[in-house]
PDB file of N, CA and C in Angstrom:
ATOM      1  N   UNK A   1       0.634  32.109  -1.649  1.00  0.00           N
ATOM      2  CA  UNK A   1      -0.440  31.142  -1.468  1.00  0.00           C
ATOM      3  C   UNK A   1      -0.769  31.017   0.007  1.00  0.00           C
ATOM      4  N   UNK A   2      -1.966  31.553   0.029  1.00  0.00           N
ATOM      5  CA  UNK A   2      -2.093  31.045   1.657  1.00  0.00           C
ATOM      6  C   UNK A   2      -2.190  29.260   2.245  1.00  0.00           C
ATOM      7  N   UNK A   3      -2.082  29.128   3.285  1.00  0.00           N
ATOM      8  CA  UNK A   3      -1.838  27.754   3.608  1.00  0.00           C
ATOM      9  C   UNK A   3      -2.900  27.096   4.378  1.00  0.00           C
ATOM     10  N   UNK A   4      -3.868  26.276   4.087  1.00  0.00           N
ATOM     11  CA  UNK A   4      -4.872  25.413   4.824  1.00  0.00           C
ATOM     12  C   UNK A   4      -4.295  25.350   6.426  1.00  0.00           C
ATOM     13  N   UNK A   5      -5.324  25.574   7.241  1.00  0.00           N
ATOM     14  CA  UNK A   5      -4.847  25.444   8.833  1.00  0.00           C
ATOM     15  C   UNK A   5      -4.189  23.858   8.853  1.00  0.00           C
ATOM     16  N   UNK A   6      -4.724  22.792   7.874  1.00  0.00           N
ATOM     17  CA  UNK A   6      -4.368  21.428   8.314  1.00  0.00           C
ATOM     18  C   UNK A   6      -3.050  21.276   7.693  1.00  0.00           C
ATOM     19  N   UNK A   7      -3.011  22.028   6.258  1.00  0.00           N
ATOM     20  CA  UNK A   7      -1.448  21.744   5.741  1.00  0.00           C
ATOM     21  C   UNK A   7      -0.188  22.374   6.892  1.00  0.00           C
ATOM     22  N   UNK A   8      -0.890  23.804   7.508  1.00  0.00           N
ATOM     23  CA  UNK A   8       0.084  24.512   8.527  1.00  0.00           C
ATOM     24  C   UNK A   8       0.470  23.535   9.523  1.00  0.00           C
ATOM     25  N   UNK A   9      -0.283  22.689  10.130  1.00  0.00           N
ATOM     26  CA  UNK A   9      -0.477  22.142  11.670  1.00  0.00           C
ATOM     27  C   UNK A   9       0.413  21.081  11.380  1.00  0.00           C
ATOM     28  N   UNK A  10       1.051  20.592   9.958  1.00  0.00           N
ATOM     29  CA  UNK A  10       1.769  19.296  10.071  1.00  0.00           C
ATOM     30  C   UNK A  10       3.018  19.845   9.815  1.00  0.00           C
ATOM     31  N   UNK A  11       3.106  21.193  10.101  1.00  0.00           N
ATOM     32  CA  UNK A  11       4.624  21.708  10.655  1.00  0.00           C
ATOM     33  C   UNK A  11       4.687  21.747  12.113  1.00  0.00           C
ATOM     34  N   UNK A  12       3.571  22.227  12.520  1.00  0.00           N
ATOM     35  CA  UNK A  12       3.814  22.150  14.121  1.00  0.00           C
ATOM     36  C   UNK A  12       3.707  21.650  15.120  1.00  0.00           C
ATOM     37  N   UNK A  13       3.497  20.384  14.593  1.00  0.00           N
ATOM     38  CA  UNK A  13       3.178  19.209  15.175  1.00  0.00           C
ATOM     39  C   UNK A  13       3.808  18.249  15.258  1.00  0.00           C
ATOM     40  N   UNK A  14       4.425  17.641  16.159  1.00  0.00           N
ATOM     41  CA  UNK A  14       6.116  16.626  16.385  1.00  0.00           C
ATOM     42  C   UNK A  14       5.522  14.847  16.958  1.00  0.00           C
ATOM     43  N   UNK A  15       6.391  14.587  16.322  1.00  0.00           N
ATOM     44  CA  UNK A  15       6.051  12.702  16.918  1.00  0.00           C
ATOM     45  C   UNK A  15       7.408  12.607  17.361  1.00  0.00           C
ATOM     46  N   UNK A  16       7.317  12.150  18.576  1.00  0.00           N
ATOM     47  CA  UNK A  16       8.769  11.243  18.978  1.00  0.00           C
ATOM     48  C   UNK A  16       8.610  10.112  19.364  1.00  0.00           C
ATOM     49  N   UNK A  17       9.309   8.759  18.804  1.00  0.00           N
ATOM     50  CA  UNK A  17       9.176   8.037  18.813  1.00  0.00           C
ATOM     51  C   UNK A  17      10.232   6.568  19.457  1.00  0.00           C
ATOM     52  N   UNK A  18       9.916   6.108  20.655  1.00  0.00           N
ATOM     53  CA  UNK A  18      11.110   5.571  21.443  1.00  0.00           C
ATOM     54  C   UNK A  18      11.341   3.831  21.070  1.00  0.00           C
ATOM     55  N   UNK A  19      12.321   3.567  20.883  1.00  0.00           N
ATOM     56  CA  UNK A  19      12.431   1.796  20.603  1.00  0.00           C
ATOM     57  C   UNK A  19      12.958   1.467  21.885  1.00  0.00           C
ATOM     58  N   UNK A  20      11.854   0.161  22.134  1.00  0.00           N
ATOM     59  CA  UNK A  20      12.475  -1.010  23.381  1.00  0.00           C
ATOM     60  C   UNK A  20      12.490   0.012  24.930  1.00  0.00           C
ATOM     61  N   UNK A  21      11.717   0.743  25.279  1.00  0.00           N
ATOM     62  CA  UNK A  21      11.804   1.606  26.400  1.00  0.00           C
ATOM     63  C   UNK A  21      13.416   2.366  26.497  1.00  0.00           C
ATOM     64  N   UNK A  22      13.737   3.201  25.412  1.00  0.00           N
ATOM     65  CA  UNK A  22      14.820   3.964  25.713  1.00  0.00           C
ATOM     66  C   UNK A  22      14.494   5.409  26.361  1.00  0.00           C
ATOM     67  N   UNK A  23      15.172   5.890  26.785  1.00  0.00           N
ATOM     68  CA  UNK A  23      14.592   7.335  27.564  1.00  0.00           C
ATOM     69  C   UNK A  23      14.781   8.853  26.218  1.00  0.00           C
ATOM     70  N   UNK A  24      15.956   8.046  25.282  1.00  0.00           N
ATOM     71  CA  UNK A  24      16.136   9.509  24.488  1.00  0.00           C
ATOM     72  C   UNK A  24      14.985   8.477  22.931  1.00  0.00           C
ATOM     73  N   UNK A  25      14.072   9.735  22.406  1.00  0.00           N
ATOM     74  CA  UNK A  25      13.685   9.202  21.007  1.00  0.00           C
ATOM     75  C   UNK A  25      14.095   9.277  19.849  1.00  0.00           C
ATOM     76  N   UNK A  26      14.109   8.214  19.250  1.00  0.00           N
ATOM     77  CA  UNK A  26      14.955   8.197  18.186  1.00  0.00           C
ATOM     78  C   UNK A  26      14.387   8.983  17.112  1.00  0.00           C
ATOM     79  N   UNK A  27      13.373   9.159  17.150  1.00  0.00           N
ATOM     80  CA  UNK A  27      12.788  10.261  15.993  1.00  0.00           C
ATOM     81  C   UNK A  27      12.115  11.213  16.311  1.00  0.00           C
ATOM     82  N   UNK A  28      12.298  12.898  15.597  1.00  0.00           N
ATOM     83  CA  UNK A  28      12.111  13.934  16.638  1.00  0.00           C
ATOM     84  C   UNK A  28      11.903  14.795  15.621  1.00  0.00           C
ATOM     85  N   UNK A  29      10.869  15.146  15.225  1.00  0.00           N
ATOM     86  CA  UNK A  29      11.070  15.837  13.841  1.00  0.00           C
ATOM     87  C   UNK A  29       9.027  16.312  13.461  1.00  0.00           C
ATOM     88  N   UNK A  30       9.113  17.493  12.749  1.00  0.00           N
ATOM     89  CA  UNK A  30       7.735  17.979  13.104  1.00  0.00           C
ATOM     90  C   UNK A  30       7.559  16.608  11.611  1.00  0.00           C
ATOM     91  N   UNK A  31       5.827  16.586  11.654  1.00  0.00           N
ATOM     92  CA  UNK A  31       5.240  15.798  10.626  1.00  0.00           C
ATOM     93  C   UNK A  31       5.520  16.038   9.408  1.00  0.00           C
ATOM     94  N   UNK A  32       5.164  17.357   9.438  1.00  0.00           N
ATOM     95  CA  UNK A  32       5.793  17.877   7.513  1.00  0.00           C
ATOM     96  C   UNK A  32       7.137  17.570   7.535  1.00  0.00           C
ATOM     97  N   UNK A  33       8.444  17.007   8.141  1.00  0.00           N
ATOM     98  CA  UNK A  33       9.240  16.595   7.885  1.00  0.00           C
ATOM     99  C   UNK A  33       9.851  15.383   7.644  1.00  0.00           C
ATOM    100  N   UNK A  34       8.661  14.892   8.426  1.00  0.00           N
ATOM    101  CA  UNK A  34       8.880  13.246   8.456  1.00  0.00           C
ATOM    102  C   UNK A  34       7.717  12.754   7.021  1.00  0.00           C
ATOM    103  N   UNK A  35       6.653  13.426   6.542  1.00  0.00           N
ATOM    104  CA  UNK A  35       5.871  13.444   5.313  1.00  0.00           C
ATOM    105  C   UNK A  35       7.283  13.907   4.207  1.00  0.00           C
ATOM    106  N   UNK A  36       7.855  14.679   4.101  1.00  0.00           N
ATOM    107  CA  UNK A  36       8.330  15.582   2.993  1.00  0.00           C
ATOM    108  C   UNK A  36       7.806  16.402   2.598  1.00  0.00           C
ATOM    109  N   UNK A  37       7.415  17.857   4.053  1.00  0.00           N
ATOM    110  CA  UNK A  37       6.466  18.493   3.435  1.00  0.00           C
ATOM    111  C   UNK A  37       6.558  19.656   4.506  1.00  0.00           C
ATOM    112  N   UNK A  38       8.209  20.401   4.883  1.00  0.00           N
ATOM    113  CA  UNK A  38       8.392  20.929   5.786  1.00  0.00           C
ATOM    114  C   UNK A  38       8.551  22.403   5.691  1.00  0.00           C
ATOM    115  N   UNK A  39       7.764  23.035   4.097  1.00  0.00           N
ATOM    116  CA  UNK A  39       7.843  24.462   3.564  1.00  0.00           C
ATOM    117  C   UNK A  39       6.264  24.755   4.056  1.00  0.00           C
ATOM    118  N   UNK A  40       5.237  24.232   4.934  1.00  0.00           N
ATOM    119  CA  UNK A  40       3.901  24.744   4.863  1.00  0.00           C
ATOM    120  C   UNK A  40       3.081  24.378   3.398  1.00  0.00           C
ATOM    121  N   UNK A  41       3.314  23.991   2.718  1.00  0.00           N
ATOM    122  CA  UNK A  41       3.076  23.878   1.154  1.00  0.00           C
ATOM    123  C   UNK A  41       3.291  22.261   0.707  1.00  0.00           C
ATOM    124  N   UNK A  42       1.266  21.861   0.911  1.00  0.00           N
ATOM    125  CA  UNK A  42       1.202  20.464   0.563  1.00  0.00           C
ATOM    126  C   UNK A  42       1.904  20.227  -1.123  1.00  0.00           C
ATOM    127  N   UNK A  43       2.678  19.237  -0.698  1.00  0.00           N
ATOM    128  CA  UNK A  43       3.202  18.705  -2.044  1.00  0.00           C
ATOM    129  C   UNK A  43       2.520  17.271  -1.785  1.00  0.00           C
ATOM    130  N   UNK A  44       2.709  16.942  -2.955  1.00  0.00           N
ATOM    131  CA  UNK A  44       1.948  15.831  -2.847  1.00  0.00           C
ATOM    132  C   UNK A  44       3.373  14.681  -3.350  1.00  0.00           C
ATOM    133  N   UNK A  45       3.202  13.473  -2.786  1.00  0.00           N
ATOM    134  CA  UNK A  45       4.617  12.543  -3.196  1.00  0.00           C
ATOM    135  C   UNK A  45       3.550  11.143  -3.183  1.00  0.00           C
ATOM    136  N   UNK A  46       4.121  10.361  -4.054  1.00  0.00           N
ATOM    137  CA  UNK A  46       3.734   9.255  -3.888  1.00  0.00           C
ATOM    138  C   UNK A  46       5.371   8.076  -4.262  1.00  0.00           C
ATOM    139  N   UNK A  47       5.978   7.526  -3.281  1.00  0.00           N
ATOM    140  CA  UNK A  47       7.085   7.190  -3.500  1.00  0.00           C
ATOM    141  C   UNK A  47       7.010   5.284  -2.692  1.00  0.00           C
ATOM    142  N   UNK A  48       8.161   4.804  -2.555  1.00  0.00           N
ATOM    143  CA  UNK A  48       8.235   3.652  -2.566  1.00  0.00           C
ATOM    144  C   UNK A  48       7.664   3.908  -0.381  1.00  0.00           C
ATOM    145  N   UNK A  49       8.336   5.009   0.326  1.00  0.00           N
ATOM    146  CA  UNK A  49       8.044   4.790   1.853  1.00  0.00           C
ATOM    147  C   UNK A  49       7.305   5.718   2.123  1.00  0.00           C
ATOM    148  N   UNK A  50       7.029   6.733   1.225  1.00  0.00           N
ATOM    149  CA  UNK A  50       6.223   8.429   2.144  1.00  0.00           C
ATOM    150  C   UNK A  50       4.712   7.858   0.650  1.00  0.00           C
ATOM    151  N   UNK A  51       3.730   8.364   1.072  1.00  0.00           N
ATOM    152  CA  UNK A  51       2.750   8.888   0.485  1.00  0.00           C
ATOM    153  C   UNK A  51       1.670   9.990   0.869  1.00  0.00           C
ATOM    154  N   UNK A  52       1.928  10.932  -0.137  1.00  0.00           N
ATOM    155  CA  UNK A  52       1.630  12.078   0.879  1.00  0.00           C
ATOM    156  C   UNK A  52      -0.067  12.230  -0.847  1.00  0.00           C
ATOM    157  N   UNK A  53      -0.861  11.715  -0.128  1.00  0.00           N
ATOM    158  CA  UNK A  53      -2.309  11.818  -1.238  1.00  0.00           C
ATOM    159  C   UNK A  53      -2.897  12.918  -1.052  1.00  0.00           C
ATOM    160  N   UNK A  54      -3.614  13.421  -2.459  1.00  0.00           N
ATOM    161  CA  UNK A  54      -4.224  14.613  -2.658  1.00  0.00           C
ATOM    162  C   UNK A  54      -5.438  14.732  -1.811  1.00  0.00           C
ATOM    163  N   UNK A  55      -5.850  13.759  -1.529  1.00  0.00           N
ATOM    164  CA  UNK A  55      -7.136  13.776  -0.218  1.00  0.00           C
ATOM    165  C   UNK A  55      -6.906  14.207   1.214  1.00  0.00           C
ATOM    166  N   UNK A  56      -5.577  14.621   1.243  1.00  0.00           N
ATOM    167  CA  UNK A  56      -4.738  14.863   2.279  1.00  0.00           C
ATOM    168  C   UNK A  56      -4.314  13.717   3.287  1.00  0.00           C
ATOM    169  N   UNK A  57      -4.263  12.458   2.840  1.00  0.00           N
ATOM    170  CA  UNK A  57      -4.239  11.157   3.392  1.00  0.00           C
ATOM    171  C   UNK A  57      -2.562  11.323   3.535  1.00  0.00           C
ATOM    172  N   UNK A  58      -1.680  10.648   4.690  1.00  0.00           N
ATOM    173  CA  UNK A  58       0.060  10.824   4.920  1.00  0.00           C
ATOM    174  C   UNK A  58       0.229   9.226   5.596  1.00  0.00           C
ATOM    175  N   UNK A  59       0.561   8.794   4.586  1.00  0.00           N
ATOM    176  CA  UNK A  59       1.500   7.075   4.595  1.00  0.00           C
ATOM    177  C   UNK A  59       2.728   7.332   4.847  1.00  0.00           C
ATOM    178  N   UNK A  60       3.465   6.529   5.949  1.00  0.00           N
ATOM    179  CA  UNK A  60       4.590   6.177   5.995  1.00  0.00           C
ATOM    180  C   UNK A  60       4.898   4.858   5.714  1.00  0.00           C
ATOM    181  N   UNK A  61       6.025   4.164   5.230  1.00  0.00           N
ATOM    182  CA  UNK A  61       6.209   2.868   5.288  1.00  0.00           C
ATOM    183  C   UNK A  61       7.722   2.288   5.298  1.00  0.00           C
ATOM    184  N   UNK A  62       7.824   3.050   6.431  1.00  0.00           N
ATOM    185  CA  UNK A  62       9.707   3.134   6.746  1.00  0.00           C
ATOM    186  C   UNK A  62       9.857   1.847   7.689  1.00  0.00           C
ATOM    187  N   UNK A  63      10.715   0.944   7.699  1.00  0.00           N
ATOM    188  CA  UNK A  63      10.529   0.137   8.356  1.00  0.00           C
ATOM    189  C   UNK A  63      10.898   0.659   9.871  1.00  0.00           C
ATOM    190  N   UNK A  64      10.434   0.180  10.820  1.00  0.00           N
ATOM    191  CA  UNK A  64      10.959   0.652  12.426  1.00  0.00           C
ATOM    192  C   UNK A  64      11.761  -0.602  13.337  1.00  0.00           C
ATOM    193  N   UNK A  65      12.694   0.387  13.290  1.00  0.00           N
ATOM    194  CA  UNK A  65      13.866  -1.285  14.493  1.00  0.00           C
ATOM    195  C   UNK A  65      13.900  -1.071  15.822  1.00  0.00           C
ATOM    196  N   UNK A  66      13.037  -1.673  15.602  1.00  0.00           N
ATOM    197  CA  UNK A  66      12.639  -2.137  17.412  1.00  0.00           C
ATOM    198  C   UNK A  66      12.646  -3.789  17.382  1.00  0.00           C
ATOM    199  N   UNK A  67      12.893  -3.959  18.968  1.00  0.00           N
ATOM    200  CA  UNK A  67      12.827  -5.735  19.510  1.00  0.00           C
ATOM    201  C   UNK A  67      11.421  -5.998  20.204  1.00  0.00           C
ATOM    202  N   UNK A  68      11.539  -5.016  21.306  1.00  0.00           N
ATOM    203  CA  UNK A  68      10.691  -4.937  22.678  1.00  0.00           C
ATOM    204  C   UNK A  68       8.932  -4.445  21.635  1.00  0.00           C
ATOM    205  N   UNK A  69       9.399  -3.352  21.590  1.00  0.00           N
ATOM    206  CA  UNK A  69       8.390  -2.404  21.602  1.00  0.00           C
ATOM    207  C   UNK A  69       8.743  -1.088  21.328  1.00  0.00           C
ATOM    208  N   UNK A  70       7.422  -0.160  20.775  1.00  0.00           N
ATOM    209  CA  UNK A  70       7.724   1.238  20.579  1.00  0.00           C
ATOM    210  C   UNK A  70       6.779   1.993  20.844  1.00  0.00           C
ATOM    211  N   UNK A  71       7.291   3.005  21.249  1.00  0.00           N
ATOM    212  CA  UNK A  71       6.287   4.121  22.162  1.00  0.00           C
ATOM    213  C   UNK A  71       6.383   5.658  20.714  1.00  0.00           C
ATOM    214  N   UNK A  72       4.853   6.059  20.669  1.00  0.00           N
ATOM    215  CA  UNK A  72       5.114   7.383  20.064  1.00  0.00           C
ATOM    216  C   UNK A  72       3.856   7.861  20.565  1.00  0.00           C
ATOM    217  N   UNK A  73       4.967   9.129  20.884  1.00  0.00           N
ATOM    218  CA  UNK A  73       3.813  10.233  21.352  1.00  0.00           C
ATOM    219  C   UNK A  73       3.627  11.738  20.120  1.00  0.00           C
ATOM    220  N   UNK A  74       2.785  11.871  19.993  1.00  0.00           N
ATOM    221  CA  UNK A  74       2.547  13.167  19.294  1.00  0.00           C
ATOM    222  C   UNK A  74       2.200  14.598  19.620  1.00  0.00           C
ATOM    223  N   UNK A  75       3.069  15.558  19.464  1.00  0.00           N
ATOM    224  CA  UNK A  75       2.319  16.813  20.256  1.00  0.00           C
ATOM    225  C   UNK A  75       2.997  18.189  19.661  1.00  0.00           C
ATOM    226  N   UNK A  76       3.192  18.945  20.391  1.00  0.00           N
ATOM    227  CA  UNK A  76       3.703  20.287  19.957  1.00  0.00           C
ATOM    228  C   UNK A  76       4.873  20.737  20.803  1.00  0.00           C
ATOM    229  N   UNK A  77       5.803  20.375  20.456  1.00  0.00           N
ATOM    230  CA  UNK A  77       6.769  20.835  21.266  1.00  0.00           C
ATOM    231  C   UNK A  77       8.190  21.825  20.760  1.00  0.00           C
ATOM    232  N   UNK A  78       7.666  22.047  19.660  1.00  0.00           N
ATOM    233  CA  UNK A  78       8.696  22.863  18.123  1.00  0.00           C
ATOM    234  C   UNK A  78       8.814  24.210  18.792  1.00  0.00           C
ATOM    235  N   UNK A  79       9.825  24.657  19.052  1.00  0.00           N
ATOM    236  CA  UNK A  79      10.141  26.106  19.123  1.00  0.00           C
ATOM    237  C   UNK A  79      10.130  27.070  17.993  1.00  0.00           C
ATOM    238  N   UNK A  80      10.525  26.133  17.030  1.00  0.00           N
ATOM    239  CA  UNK A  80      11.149  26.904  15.726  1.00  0.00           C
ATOM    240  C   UNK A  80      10.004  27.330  14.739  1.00  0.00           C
ATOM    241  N   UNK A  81       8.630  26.328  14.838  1.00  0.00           N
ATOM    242  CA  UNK A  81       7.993  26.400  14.066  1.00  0.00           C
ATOM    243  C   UNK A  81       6.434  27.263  14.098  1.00  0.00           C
TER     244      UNK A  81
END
């Protein structure tokens, strides 16, 4: 099956995400992994924290523990992928 450029790009594409101004991020992981969706191959989930919709719409609803504040940056920084 070939793979939509947009389903591909949410492998290679990383969020890291920092709580309360820490220097290391606590979450580091390309999008299709943090979706459930890290084979190139939209699956579709609809669950109690991920929703991954056939319109290609990607819900998270994980709670985040932070006090201060949280910083996320998004970009490409995957070697692997």
């Amino acid at each position: 099956m070939e793979v939509p450029h947009s389903v591909g790009a949410i492998g290679r594409t990383q969020p890291r995400i920092y709580w309360d101004g820490e220097p290391e991020s606590a979450v580091d992981l390309s999008l299709g992994e943090f979706f459930c969706n890290a084979r190139n191959e939209l699956a579709l989930l609809d669950s109690e924290m991920i929703v991954v919709a056939p319109a290609g719409g990607l819900n998270s609803y994980w709670p985040m523990p932070f006090r201060g504040g949280a910083r996320m940056i998004i970009g490409r920084w995957l070697s692997h992928a």
